[in-house]
C-alpha atoms as a PDB file:
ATOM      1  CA  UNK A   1      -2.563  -2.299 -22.615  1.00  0.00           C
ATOM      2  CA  UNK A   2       0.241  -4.554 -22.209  1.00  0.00           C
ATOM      3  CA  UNK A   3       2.177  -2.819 -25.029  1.00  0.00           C
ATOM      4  CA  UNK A   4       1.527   0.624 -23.799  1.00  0.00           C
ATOM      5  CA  UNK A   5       2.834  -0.388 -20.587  1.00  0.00           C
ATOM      6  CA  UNK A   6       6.025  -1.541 -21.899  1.00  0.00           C
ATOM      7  CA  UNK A   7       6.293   1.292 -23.809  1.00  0.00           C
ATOM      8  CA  UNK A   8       5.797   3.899 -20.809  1.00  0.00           C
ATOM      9  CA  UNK A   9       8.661   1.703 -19.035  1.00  0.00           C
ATOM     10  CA  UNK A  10      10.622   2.112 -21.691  1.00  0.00           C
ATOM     11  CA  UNK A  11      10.505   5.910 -21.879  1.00  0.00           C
ATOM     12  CA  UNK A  12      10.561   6.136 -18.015  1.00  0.00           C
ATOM     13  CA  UNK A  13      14.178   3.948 -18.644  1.00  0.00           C
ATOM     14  CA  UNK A  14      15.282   6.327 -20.735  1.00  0.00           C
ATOM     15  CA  UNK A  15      14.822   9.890 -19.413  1.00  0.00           C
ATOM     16  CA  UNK A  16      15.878   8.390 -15.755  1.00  0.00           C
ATOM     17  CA  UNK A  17      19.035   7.843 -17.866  1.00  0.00           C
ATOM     18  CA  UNK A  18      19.264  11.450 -19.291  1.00  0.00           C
ATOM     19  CA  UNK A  19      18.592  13.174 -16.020  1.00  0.00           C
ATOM     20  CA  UNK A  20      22.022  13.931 -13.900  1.00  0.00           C
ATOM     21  CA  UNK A  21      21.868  12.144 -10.591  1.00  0.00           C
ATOM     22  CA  UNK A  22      23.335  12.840  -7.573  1.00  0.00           C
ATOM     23  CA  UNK A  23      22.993  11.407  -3.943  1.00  0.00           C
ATOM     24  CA  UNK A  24      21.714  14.055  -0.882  1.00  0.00           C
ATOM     25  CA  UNK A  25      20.698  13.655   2.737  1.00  0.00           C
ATOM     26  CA  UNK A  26      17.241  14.816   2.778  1.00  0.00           C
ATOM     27  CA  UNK A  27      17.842  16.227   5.845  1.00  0.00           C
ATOM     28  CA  UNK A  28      19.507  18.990   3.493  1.00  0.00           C
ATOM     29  CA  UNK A  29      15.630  19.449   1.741  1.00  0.00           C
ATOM     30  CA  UNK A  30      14.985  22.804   2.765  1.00  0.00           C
ATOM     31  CA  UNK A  31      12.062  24.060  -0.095  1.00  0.00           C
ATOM     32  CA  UNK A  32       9.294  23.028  -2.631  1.00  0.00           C
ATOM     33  CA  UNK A  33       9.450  24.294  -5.896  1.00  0.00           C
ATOM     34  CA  UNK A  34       6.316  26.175  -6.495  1.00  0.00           C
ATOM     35  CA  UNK A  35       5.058  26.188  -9.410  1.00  0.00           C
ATOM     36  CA  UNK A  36       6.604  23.306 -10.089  1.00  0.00           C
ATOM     37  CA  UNK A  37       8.561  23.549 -13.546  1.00  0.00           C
ATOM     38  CA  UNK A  38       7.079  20.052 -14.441  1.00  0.00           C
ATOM     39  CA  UNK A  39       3.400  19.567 -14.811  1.00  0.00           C
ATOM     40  CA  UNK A  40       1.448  16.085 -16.197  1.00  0.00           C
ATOM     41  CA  UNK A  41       1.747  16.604 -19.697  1.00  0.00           C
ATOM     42  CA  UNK A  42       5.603  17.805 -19.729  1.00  0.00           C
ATOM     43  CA  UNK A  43       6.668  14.927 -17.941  1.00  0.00           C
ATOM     44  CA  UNK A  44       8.883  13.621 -20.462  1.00  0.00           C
ATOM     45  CA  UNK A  45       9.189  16.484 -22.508  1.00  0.00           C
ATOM     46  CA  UNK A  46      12.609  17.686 -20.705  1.00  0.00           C
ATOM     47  CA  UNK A  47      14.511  14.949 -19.619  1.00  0.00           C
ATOM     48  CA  UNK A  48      17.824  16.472 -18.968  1.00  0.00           C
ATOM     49  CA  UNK A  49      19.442  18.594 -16.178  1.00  0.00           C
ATOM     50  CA  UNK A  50      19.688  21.951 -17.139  1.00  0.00           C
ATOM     51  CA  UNK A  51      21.174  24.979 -15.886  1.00  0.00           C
ATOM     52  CA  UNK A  52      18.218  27.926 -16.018  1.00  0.00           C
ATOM     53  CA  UNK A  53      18.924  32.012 -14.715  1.00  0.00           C
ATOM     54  CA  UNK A  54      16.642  34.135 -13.260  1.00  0.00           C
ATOM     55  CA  UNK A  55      14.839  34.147  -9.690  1.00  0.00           C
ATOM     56  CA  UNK A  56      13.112  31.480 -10.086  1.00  0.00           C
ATOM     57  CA  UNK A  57      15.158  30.268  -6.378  1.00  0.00           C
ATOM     58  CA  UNK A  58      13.871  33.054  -4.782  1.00  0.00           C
ATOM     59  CA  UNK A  59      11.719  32.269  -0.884  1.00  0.00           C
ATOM     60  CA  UNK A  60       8.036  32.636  -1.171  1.00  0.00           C
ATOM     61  CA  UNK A  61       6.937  33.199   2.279  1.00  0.00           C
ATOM     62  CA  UNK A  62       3.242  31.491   1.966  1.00  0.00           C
ATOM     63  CA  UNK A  63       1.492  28.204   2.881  1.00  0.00           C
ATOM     64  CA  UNK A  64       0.896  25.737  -0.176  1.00  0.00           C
ATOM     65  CA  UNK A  65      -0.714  22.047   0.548  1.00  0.00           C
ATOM     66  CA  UNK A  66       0.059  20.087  -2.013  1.00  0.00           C
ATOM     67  CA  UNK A  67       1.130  21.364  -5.462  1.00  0.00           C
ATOM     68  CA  UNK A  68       0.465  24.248  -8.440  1.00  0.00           C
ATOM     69  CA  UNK A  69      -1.567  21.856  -9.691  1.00  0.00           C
ATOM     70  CA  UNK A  70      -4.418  22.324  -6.875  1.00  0.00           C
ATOM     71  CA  UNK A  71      -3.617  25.572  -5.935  1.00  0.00           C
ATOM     72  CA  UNK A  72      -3.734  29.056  -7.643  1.00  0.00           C
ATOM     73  CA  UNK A  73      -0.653  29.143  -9.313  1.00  0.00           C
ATOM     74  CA  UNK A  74      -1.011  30.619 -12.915  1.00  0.00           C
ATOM     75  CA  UNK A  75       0.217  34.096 -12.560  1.00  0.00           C
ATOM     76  CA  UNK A  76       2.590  32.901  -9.496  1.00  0.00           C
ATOM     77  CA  UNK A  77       5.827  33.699  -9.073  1.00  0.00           C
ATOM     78  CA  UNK A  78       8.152  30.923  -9.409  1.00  0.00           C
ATOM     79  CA  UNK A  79      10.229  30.466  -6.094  1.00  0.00           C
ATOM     80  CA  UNK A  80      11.093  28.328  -3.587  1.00  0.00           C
ATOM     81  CA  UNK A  81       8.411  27.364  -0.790  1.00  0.00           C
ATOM     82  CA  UNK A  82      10.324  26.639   2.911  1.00  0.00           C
ATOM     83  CA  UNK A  83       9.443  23.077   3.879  1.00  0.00           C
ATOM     84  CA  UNK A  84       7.763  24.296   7.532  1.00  0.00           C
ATOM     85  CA  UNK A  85       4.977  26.419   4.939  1.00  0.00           C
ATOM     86  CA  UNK A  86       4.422  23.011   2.879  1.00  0.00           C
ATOM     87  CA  UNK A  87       1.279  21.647   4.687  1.00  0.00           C
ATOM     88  CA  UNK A  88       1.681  18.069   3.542  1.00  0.00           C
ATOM     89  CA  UNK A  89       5.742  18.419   4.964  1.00  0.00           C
ATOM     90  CA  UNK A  90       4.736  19.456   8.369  1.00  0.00           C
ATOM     91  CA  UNK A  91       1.751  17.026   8.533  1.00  0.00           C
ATOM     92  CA  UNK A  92       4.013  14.423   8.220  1.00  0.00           C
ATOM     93  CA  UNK A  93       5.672  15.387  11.394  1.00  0.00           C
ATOM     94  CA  UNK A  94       2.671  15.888  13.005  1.00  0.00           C
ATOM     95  CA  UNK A  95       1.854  11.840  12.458  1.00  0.00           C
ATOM     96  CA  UNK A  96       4.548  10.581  12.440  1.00  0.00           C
ATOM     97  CA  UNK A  97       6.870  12.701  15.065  1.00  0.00           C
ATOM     98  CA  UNK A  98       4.125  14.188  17.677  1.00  0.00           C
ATOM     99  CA  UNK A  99       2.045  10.921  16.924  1.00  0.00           C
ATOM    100  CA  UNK A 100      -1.152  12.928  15.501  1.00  0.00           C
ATOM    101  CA  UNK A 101      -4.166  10.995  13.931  1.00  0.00           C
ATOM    102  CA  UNK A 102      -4.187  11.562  10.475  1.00  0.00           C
ATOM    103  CA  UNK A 103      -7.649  13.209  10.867  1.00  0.00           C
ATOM    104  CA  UNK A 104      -6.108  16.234  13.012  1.00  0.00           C
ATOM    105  CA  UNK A 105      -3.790  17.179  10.127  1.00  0.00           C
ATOM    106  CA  UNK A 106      -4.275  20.137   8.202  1.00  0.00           C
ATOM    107  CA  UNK A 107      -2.939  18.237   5.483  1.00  0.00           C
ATOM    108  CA  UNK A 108      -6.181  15.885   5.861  1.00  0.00           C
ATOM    109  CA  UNK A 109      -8.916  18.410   6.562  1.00  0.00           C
ATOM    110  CA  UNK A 110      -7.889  20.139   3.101  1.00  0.00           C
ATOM    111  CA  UNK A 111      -8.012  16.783   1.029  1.00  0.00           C
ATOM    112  CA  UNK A 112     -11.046  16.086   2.505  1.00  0.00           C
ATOM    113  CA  UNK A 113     -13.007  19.552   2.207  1.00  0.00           C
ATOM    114  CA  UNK A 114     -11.589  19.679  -2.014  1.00  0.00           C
ATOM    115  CA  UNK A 115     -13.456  15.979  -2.234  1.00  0.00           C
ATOM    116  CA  UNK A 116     -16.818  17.344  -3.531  1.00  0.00           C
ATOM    117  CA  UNK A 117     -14.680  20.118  -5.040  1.00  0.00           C
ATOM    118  CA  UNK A 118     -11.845  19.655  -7.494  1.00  0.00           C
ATOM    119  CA  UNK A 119     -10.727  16.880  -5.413  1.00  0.00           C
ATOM    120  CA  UNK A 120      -6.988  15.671  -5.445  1.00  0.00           C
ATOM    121  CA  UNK A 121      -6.207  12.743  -7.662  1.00  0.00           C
ATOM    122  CA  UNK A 122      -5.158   9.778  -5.984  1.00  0.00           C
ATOM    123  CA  UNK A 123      -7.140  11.203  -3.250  1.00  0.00           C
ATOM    124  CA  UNK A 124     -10.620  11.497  -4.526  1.00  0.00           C
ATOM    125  CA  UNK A 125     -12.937   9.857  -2.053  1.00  0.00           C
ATOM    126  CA  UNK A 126     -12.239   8.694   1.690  1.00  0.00           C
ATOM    127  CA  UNK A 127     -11.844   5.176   0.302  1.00  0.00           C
ATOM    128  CA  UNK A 128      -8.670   6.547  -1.843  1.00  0.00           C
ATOM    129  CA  UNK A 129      -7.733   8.581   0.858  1.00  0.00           C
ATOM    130  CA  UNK A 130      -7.136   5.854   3.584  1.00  0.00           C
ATOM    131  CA  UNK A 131      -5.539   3.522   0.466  1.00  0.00           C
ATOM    132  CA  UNK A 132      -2.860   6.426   0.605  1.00  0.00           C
ATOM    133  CA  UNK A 133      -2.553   6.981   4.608  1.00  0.00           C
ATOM    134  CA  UNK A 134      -2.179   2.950   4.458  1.00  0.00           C
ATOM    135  CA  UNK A 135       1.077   3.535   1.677  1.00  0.00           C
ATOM    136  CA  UNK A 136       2.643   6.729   3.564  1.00  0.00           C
ATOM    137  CA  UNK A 137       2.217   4.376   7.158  1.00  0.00           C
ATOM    138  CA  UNK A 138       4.274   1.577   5.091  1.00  0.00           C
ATOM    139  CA  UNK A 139       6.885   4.210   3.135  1.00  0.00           C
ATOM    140  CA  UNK A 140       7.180   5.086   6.505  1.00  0.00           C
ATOM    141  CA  UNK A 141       8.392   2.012   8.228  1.00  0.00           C
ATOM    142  CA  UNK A 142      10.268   0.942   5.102  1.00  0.00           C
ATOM    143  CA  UNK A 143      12.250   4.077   5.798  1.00  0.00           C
ATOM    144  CA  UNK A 144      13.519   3.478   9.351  1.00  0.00           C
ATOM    145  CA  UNK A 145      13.597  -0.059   9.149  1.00  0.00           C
ATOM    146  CA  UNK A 146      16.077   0.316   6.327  1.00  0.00           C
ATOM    147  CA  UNK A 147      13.836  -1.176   3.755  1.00  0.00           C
ATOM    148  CA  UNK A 148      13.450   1.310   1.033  1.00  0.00           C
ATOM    149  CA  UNK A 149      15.122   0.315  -2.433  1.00  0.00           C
ATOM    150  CA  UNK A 150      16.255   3.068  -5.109  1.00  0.00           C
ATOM    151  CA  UNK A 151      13.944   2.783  -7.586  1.00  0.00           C
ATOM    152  CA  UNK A 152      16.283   3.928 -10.660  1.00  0.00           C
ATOM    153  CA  UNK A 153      13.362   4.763 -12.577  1.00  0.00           C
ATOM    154  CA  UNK A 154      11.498   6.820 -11.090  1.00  0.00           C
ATOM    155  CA  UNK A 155      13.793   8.645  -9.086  1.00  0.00           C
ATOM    156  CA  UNK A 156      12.972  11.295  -6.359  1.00  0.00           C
ATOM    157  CA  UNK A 157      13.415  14.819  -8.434  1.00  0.00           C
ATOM    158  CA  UNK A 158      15.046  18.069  -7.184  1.00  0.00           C
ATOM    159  CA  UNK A 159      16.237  21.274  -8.007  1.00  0.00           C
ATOM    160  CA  UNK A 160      19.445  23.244  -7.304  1.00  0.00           C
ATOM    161  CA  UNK A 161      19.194  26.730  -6.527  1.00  0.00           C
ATOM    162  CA  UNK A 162      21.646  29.744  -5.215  1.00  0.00           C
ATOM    163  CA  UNK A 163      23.353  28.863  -1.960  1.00  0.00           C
ATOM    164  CA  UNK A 164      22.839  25.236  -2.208  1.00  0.00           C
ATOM    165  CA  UNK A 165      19.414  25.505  -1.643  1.00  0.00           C
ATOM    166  CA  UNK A 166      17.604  21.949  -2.732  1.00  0.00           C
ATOM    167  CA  UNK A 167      13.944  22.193  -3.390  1.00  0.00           C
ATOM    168  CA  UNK A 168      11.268  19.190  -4.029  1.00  0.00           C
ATOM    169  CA  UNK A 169      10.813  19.041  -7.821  1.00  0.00           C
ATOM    170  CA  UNK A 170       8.614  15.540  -7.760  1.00  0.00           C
ATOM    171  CA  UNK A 171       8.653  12.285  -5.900  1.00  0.00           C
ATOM    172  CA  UNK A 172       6.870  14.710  -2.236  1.00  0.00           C
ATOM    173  CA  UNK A 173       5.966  11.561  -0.538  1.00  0.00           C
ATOM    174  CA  UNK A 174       9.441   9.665  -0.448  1.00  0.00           C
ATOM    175  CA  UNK A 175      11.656  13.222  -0.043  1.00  0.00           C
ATOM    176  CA  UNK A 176       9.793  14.339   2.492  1.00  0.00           C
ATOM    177  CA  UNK A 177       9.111  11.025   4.015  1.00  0.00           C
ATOM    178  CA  UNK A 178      12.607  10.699   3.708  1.00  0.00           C
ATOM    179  CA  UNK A 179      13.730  13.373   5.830  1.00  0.00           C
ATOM    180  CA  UNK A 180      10.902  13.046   8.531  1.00  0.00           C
ATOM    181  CA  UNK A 181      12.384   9.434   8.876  1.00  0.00           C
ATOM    182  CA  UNK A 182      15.931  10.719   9.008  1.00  0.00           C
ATOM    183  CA  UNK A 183      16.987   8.772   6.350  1.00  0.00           C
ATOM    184  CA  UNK A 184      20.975   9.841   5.908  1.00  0.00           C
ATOM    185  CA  UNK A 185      21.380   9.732   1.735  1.00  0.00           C
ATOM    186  CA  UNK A 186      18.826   9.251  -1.019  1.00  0.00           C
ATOM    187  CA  UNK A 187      19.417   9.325  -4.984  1.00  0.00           C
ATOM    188  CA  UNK A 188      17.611  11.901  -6.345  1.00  0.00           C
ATOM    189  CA  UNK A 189      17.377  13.211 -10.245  1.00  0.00           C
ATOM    190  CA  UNK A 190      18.436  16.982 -11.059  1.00  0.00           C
ATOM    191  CA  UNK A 191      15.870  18.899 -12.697  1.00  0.00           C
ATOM    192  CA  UNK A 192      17.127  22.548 -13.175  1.00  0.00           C
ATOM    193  CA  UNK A 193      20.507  24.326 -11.425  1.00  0.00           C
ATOM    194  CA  UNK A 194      20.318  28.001 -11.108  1.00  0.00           C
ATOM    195  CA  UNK A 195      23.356  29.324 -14.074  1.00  0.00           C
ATOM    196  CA  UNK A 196      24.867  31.352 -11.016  1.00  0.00           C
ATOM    197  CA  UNK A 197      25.636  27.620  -8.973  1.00  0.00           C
ATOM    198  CA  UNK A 198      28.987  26.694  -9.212  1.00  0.00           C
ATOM    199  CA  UNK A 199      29.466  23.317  -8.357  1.00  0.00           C
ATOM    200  CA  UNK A 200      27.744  20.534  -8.170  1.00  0.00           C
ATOM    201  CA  UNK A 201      28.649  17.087  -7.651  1.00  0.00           C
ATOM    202  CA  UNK A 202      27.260  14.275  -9.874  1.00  0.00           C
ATOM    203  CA  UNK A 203      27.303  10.328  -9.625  1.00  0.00           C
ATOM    204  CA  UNK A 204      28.745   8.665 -12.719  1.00  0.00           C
END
């Protein structure tokens, strides 16, 4: 165990090193990518930013909860999901800007009813469940109190698309905890730019 541990760290070390980075306000996080172009078994199969055509940017006007993964998704579209249609997003703000219980979320009510179901991982009983409500309350102070460290390995991923639009890639509980906390700048990875986006601004 110990060796495949250091072995997964290694190979996180690496692709966060091949991956472009670049430094956003997530206030500027205006989508989800859905589907996601990543899924559990690719996640180190492209490491590097690349620049992709197509439509693939385009605004899918529906609701989605928490990722392709959970949610039909196989013959979908690819696009670009606004953040006030992504359920988790706007449950957020519900707890932690109208001061909601967790349990009046429609974020909540959907991981709950999927538990005898196909339930969510990380997220498979209620015992899971509040273990995770316990680490979103935390990310969530360590945001406005200023606490949150850049975590070079696992970086916060986006993508680029046509008119600047940035859209959640992975890392969905620190960008959008970051931008319900009005954090100001975050590092995030580059996935995929649309070919048609002309410049874009990467750290060294």
């Amino acid at each position: 165990m110990g060796s495949e541990n250091r072995t997964l760290k290694l190979i996180k070390t690496i692709v966060g090193r091949s991956y472009r980075r670049m430094t956003i306000d997530p206030a500027d996080i205006g989508y989800l990518q859905y589907p996601e172009f990543r899924s559990s078994h690719q996640l180190f199969i492209r490491p590097r930013t690349r620049r992709l055509a197509g439509n693939w940017d385009q605004e899918i006007d529906a609701d989605v909860f928490w990722s392709s993964v959970y949610e039909p998704a196989r013959d979908a579209v690819r696009g670009m999901v606004p953040l006030h249609r992504y359920v988790f997003y706007s449950s957020l703000e519900a707890r932690f800007l109208d001061n909601e219980p967790w349990q009046d979320t429609r974020w909540y009510r959907w991981l709950i009813a999927r538990q005898d179901n196909a339930p969510v991982r990380r997220y498979r009983n209620k015992d899971e469940v509040a273990e995770r409500l316990e680490f979103l309350e935390m990310l969530y102070s360590d945001f406005k109190s200023g606490q949150y460290r850049d975590e070079a390995v696992s970086r916060p991923i986006i993508n680029i698309g046509r008119q600047g639009r940035l859209a959640i890639e992975d890392g969905r509980h620190r960008l959008c905890m970051a931008r319900v906390a009005g954090l100001k700048q975050l590092s995030v990875d580059v996935n995929v730019i649309h070919a048609d986006t002309q410049q874009v601004l990467f750290e060294e």
